[in-house]
N, C-alpha and C. Protein backbone atom coordinates (compact mmCIF):
# COMPACT_ATOMS: atom_id res chain seq x y z
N UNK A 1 -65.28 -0.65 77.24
CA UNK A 1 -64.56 -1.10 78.41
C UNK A 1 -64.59 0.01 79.45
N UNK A 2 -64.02 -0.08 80.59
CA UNK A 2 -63.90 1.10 81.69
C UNK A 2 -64.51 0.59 82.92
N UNK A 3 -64.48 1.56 83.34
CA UNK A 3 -65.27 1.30 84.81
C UNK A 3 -66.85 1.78 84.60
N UNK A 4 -67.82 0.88 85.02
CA UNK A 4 -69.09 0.86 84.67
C UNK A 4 -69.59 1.42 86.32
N UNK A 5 -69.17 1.08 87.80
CA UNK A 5 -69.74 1.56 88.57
C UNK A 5 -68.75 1.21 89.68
N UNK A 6 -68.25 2.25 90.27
CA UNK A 6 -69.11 3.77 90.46
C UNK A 6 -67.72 4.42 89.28
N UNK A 7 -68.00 5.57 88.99
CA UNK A 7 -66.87 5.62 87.97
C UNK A 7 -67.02 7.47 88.57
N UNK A 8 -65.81 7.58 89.49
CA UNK A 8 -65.53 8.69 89.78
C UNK A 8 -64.68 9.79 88.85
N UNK A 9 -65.21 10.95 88.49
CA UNK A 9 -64.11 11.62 87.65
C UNK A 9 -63.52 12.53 88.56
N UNK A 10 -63.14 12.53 90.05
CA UNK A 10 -62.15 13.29 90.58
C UNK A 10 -62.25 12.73 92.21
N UNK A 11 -61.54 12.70 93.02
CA UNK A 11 -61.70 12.08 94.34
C UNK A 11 -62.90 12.97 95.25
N UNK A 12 -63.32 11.45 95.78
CA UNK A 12 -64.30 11.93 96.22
C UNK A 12 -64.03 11.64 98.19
N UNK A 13 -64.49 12.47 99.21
CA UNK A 13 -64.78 12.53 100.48
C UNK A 13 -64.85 11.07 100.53
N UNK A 14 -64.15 10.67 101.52
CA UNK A 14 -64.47 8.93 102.12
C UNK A 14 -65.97 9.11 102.67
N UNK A 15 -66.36 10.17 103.51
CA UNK A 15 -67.66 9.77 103.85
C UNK A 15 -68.69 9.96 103.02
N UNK A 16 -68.34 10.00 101.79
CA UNK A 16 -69.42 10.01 100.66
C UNK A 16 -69.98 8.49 100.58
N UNK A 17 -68.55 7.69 100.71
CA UNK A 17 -69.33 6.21 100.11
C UNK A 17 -69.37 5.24 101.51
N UNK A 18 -70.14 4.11 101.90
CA UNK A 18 -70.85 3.12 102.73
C UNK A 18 -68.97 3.19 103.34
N UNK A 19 -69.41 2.59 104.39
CA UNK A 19 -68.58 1.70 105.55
C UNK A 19 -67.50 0.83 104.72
N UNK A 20 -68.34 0.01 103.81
CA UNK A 20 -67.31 -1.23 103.83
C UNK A 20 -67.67 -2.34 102.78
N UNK A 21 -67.53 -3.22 102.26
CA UNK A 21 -68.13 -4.15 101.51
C UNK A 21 -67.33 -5.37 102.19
N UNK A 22 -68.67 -6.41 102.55
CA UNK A 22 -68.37 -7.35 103.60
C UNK A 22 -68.24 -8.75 102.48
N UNK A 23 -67.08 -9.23 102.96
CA UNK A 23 -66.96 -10.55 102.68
C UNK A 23 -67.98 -11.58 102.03
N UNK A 24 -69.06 -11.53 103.20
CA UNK A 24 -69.79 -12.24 103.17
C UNK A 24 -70.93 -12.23 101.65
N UNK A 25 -71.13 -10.75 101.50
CA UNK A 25 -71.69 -10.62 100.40
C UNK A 25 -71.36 -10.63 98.85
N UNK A 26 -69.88 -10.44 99.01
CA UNK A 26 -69.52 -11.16 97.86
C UNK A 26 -69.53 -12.42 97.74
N UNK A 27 -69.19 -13.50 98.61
CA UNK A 27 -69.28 -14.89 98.85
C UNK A 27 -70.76 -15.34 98.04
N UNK A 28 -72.25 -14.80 98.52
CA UNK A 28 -73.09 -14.54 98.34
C UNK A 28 -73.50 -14.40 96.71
N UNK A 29 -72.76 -13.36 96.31
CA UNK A 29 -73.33 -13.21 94.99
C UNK A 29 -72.48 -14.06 93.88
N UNK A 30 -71.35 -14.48 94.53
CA UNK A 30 -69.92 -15.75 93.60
C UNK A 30 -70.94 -17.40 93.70
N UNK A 31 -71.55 -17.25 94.74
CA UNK A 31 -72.66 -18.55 94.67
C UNK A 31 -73.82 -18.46 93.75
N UNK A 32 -74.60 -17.10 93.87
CA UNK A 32 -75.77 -16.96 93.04
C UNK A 32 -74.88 -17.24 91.66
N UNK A 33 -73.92 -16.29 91.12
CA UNK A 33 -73.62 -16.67 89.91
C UNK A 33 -73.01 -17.71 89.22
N UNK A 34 -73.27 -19.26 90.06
CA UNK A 34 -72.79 -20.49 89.82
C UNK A 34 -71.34 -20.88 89.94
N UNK A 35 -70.43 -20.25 90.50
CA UNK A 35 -68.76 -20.04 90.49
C UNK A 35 -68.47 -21.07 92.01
N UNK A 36 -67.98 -22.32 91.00
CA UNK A 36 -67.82 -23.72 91.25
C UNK A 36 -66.05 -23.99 91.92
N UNK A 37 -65.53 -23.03 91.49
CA UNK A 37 -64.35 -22.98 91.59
C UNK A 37 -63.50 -21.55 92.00
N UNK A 38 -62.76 -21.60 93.59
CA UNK A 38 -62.15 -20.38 93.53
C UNK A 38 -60.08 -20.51 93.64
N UNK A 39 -59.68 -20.20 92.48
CA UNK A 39 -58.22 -20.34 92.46
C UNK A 39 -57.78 -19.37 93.74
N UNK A 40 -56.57 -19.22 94.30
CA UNK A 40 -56.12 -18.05 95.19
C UNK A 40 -54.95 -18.27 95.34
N UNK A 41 -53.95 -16.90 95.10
CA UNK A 41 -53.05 -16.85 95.68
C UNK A 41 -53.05 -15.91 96.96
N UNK A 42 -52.13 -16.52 98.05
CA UNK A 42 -52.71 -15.85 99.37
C UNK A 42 -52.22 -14.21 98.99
N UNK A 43 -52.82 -13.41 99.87
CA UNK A 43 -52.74 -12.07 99.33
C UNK A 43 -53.26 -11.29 101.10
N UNK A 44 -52.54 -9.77 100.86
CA UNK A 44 -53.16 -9.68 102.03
C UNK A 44 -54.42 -8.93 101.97
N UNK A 45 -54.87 -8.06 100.64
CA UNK A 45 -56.01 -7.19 100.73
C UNK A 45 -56.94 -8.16 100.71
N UNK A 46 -57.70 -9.17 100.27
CA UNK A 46 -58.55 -9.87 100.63
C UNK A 46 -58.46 -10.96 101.92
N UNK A 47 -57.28 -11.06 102.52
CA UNK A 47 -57.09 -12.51 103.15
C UNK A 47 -58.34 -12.66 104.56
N UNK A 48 -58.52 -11.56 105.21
CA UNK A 48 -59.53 -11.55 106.28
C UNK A 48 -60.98 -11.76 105.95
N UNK A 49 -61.20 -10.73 104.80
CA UNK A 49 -63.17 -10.95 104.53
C UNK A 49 -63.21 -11.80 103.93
N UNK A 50 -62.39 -12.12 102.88
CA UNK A 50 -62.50 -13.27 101.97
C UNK A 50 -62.20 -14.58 101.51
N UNK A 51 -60.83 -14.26 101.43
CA UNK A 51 -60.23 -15.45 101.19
C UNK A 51 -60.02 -16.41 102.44
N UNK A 52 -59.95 -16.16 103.92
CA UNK A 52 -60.10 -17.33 104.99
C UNK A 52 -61.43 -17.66 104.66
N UNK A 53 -62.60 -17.17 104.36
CA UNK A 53 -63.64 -17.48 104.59
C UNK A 53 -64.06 -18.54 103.44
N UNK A 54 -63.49 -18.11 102.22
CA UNK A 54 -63.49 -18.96 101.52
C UNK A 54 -62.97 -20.34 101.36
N UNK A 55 -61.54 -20.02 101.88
CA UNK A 55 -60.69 -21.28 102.21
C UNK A 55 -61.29 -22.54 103.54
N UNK A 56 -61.85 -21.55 104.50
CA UNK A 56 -62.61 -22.55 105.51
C UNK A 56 -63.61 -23.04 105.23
N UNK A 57 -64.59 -22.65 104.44
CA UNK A 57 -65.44 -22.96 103.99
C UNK A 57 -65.84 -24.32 102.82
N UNK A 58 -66.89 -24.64 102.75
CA UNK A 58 -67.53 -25.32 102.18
C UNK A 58 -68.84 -25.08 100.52
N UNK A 59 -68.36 -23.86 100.24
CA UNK A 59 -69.16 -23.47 98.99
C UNK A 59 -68.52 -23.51 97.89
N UNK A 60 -67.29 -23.72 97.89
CA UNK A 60 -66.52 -23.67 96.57
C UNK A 60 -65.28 -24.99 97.08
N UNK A 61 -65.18 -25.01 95.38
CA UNK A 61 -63.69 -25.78 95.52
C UNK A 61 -62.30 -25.09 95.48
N UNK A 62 -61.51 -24.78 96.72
CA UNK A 62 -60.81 -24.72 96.93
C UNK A 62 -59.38 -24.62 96.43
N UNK A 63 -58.54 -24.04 95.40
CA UNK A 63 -57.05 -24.21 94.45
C UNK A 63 -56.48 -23.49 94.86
N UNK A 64 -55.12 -23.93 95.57
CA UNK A 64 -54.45 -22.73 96.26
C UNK A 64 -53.62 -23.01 95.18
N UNK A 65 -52.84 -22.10 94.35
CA UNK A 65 -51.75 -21.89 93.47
C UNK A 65 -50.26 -21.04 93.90
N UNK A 66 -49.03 -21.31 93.73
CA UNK A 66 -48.53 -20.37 93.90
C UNK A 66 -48.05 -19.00 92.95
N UNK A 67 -48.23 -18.86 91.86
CA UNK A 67 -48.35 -17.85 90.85
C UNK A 67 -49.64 -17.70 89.95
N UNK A 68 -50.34 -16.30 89.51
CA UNK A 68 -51.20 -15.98 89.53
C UNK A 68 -51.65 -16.63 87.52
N UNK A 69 -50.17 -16.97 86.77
CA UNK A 69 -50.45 -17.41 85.60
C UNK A 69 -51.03 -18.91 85.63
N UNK A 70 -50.37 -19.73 86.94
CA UNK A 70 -50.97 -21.03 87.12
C UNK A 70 -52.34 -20.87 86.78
N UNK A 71 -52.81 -20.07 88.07
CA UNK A 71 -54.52 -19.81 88.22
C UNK A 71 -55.06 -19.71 86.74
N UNK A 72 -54.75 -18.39 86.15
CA UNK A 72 -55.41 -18.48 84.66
C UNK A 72 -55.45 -20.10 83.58
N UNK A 73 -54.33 -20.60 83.89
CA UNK A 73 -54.07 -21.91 83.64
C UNK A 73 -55.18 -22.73 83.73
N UNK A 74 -55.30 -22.92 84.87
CA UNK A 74 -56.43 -23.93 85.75
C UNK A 74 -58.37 -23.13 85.47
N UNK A 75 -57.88 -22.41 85.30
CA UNK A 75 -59.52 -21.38 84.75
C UNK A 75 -59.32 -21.41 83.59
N UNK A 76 -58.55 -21.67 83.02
CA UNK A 76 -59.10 -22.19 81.28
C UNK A 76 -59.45 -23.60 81.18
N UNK A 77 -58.23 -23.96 82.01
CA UNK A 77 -59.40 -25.38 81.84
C UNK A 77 -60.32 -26.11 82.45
N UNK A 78 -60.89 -25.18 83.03
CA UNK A 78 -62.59 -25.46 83.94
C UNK A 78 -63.15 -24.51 82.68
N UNK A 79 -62.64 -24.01 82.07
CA UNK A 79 -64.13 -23.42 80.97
C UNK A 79 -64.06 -24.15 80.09
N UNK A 80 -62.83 -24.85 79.77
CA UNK A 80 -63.16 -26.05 78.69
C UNK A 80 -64.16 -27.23 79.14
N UNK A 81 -64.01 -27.85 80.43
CA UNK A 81 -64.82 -28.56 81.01
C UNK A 81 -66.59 -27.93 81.51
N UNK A 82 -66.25 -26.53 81.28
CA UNK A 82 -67.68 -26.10 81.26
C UNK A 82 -68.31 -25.54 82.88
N UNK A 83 -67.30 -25.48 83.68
CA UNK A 83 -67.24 -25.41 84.95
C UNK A 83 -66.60 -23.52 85.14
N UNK A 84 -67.69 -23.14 86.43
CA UNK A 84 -67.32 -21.57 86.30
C UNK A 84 -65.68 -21.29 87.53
N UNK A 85 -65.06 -20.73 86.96
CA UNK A 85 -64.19 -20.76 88.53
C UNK A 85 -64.04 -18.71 88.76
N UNK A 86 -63.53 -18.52 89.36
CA UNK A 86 -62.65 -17.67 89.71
C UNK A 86 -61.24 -17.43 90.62
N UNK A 87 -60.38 -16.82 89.82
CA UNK A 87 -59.17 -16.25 90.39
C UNK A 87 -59.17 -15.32 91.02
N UNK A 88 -58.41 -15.54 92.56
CA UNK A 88 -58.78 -14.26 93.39
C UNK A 88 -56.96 -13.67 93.87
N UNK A 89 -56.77 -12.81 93.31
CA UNK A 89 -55.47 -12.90 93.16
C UNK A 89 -55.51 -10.65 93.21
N UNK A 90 -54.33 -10.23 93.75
CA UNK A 90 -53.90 -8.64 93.80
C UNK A 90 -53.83 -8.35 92.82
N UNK A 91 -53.59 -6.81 92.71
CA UNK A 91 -53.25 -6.09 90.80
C UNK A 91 -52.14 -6.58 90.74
N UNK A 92 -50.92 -6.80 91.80
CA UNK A 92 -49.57 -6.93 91.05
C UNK A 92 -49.16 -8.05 90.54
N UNK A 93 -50.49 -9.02 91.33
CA UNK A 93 -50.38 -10.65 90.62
C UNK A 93 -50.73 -10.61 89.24
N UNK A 94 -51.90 -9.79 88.94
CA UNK A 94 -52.61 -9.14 87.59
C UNK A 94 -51.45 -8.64 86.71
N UNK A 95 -50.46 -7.66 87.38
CA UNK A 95 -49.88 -7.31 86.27
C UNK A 95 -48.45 -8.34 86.10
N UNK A 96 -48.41 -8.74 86.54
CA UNK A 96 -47.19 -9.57 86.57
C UNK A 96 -47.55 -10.94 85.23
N UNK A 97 -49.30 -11.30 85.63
CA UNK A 97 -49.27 -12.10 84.71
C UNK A 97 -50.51 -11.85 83.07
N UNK A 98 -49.93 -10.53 82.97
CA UNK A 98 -50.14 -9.80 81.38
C UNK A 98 -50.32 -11.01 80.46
N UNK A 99 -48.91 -11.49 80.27
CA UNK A 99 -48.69 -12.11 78.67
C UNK A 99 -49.68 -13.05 78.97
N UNK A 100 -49.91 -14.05 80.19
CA UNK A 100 -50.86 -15.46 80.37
C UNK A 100 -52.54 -14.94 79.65
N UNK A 101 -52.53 -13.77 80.35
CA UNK A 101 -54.18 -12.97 80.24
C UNK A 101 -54.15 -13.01 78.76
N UNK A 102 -53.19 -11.97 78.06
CA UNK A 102 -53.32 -12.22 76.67
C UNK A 102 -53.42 -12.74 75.29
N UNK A 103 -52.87 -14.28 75.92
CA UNK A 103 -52.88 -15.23 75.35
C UNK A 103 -53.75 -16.60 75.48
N UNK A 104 -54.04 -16.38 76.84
CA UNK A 104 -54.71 -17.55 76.80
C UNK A 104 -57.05 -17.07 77.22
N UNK A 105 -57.07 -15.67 78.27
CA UNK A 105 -58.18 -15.07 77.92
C UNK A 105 -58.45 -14.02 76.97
N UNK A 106 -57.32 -13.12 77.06
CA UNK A 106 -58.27 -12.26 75.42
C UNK A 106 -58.35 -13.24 74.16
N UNK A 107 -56.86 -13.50 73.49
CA UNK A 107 -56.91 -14.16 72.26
C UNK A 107 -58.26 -15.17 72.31
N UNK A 108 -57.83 -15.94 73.13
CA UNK A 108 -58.87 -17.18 73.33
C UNK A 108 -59.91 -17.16 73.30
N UNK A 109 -59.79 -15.52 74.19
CA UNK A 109 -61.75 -15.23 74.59
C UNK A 109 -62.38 -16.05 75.21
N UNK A 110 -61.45 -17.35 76.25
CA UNK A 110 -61.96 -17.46 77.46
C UNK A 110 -62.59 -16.64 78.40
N UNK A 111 -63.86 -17.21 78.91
CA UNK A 111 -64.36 -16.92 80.29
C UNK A 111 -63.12 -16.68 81.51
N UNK A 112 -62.29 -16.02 81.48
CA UNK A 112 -61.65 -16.12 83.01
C UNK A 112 -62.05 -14.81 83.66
N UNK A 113 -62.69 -15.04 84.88
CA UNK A 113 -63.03 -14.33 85.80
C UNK A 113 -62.17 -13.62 87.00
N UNK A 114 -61.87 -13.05 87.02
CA UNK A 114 -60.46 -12.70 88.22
C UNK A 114 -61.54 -11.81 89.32
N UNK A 115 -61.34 -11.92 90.73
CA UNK A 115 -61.04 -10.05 91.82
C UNK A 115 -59.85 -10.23 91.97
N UNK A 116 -59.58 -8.54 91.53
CA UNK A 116 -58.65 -8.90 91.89
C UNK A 116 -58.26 -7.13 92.77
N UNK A 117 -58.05 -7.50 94.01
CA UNK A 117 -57.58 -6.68 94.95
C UNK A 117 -56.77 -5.93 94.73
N UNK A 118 -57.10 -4.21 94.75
CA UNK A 118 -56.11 -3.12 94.94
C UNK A 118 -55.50 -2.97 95.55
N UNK A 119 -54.64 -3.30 96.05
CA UNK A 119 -53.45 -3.07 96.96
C UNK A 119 -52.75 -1.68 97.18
N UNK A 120 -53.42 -0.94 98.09
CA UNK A 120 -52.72 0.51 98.35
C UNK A 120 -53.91 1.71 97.02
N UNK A 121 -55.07 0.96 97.03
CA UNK A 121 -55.69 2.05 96.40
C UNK A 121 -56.12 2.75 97.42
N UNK A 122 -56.43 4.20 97.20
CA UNK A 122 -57.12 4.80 98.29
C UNK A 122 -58.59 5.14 98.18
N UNK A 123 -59.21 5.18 99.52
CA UNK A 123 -60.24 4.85 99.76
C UNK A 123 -61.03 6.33 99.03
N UNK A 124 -61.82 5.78 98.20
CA UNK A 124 -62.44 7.50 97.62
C UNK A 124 -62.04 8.22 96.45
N UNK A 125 -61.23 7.41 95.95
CA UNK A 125 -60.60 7.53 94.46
C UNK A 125 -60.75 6.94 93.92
N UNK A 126 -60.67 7.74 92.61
CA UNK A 126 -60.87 6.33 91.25
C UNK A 126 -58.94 5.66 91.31
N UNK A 127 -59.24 4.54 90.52
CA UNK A 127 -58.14 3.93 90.67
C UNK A 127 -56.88 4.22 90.02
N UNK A 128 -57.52 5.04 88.14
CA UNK A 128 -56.91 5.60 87.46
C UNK A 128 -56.20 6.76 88.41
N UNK A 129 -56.58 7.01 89.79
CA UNK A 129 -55.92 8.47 89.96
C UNK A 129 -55.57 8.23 91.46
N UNK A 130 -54.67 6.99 91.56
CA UNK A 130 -54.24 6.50 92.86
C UNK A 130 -53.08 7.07 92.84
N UNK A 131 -52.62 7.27 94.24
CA UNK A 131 -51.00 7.80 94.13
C UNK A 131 -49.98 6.44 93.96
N UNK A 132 -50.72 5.46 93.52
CA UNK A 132 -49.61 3.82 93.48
C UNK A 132 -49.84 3.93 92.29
N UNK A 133 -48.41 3.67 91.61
CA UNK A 133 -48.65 3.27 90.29
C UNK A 133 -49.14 1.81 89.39
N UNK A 134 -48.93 0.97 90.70
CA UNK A 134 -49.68 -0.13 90.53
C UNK A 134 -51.20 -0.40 90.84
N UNK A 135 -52.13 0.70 91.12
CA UNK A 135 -53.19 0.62 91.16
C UNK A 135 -53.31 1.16 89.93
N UNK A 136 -53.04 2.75 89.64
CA UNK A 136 -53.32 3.38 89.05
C UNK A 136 -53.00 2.90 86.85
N UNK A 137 -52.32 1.81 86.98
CA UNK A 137 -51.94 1.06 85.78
C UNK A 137 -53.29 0.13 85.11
N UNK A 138 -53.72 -0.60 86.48
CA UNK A 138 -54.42 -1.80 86.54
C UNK A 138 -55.61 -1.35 85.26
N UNK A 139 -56.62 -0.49 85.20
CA UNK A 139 -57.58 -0.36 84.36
C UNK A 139 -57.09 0.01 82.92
N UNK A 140 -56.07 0.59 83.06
CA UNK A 140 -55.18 0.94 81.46
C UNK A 140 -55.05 -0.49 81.12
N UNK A 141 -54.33 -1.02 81.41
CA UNK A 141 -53.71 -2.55 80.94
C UNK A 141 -55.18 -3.55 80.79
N UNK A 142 -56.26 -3.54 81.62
CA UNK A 142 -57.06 -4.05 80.92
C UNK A 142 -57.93 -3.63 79.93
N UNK A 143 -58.16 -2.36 79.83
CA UNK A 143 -58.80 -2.08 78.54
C UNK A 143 -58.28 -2.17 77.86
N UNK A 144 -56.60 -2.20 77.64
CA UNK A 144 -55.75 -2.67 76.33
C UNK A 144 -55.90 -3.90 76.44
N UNK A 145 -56.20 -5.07 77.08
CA UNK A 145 -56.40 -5.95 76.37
C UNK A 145 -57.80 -6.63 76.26
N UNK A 146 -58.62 -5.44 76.33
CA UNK A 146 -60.25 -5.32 75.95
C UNK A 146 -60.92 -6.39 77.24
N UNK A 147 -60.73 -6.46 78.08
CA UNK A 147 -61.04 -7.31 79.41
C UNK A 147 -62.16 -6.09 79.96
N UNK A 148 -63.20 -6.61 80.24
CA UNK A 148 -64.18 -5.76 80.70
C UNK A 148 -63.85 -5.90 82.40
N UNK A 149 -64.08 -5.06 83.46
CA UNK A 149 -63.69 -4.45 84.77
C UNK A 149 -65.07 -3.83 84.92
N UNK A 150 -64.90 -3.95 86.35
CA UNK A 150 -66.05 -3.09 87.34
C UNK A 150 -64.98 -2.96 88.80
N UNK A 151 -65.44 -1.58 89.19
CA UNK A 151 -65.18 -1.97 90.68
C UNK A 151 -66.10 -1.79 91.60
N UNK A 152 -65.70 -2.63 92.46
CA UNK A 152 -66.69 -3.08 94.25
C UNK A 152 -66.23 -2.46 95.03
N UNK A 153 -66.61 -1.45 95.65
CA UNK A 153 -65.86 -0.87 96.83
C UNK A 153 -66.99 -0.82 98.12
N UNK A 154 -68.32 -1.03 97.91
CA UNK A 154 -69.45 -1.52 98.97
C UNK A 154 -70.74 -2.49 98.79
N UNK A 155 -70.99 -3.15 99.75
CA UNK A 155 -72.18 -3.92 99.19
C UNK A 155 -73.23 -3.92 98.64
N UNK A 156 -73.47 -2.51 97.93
CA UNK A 156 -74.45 -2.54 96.95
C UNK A 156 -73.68 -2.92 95.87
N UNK A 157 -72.10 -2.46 95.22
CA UNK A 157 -71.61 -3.07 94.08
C UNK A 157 -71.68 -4.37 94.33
N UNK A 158 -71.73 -5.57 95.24
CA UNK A 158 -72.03 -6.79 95.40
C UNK A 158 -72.89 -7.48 94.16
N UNK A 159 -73.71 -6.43 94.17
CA UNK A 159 -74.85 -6.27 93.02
C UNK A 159 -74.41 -6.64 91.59
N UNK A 160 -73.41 -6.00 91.49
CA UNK A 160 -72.96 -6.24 90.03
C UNK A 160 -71.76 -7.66 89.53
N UNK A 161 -71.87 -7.81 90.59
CA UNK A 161 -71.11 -9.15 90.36
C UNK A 161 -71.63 -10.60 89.46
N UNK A 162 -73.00 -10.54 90.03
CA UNK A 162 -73.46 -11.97 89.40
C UNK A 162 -73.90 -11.61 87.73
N UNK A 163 -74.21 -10.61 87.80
CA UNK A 163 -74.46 -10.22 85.87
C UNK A 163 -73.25 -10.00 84.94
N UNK A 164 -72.05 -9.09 85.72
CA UNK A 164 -71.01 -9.50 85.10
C UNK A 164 -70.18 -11.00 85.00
N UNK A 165 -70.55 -11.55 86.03
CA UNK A 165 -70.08 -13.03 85.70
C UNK A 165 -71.17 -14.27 84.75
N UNK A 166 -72.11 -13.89 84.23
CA UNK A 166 -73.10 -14.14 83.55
C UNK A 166 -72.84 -13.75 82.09
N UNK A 167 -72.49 -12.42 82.34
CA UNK A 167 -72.28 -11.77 80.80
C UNK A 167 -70.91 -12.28 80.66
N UNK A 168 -69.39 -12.85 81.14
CA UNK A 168 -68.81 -12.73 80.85
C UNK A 168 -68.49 -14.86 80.51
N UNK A 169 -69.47 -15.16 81.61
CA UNK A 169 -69.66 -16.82 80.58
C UNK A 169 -70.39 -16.71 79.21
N UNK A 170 -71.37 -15.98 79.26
CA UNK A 170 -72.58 -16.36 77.85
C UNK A 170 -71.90 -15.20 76.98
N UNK A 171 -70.76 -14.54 76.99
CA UNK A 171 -70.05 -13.78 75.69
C UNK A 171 -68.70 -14.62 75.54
N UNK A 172 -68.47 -15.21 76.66
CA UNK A 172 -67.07 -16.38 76.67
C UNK A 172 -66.00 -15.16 75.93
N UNK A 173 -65.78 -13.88 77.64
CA UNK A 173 -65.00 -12.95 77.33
C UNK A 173 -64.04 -13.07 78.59
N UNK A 174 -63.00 -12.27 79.01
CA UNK A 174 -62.24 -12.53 80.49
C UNK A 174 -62.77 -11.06 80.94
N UNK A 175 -63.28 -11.34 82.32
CA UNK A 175 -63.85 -10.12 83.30
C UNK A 175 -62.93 -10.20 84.92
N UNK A 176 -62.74 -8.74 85.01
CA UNK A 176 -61.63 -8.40 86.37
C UNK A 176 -62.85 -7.30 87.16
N UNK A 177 -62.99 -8.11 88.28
CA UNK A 177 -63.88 -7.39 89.20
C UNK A 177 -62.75 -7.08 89.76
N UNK A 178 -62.94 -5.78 90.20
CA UNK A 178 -61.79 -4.76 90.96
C UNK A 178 -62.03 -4.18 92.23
N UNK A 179 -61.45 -5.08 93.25
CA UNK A 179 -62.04 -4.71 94.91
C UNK A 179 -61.16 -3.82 94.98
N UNK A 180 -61.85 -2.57 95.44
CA UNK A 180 -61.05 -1.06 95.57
C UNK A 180 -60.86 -0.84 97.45
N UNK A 181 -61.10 -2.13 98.24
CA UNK A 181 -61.21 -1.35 99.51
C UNK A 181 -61.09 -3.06 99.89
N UNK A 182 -60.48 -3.30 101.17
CA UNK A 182 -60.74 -4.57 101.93
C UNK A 182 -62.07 -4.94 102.41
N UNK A 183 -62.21 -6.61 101.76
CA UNK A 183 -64.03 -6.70 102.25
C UNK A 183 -63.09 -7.63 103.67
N UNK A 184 -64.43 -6.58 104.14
CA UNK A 184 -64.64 -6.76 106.35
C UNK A 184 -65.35 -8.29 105.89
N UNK A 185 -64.82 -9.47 107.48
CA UNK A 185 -65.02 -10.46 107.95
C UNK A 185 -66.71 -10.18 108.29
N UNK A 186 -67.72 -11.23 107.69
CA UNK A 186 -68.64 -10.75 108.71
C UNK A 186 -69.21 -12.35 108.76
């Protein structure tokens, strides 16, 4: 488990890493990897690159929920039906809904797919070493409950999206892509 990319072991200069990771290209690679379905609770770290775009849009089906255990709810049962979705929901929606994750994607070993937005991580740090303790929790709590994670913080990690959502239908495991930075409107 852990962070597979970029996996910083001490903070690094903001102008080390790209501008920005745009909306659009995650949109992009949630299509290549067949993801039929996007749950959301409104949120504000994604709401501009992503989630309006998603919501206005026409590439996915649309589930607005108001708590983030619903969502896991409704993504178990699109993997019973065989249908890919994702939950796009903050860490504190994440940690708030622990027991749902543990019971219904680890035990289960459902496919549930989450991003789920750092809220107050800082830009150039690993997450483990945020000054929020709600960022800095988020990767502990999923490797305890063996949930494989990546984080996206520019559009080359875009990249890693459609293989982890590939590997995490054809192992029928739960995977948390971890947006470390707001994806820009484009």
């Amino acid at each position: 488990m852990g962070v597979i990319w970029p996996d910083y072991s001490k903070p690094h200069p903001t102008s080390l890493l790209p501008d920005t990771i745009r909306g659009s290209a995650i949109i992009g690679a949630l299509k290549s990897s067949g993801i039929e379905y996007v749950i959301t609770v409104p949120d504000i770290t994604t709401s501009e690159g992503l989630l309006r775009p998603i919501a206005n849009g026409t590439d996915f089906r649309h589930i607005k929920v108001c708590k983030e255990d619903e969502g896991i709810g409704i993504c178990a049962g699109l993997a019973f039906c065989r249908k890919r979705a994702l939950l796009l929901i903050q860490n504190t929606g994440l940690l708030d809904s622990v027991n749902a994750l543990r019971a219904v994607a680890a035990e289960y070993e459902l496919p549930i797919c989450m991003m789920v937005g750092l809220l107050g991580k800082e830009i150039g740090r690993a997450p483990r070493e945020s000054e929020d303790c709600g960022v800095r929790i988020v990767e502990p709590v999923l490797d305890a409950l063996a949930i494989e994670h990546r984080l996206l913080e520019t559009d080359q990690h875009a990249s890693l999206i459609r293989p982890a959502i590939e590997s995490a239908y054809g192992r029928s495991k739960p995977l948390a892509l971890l947006l470390g930075r707001r994806p820009k409107a484009s």
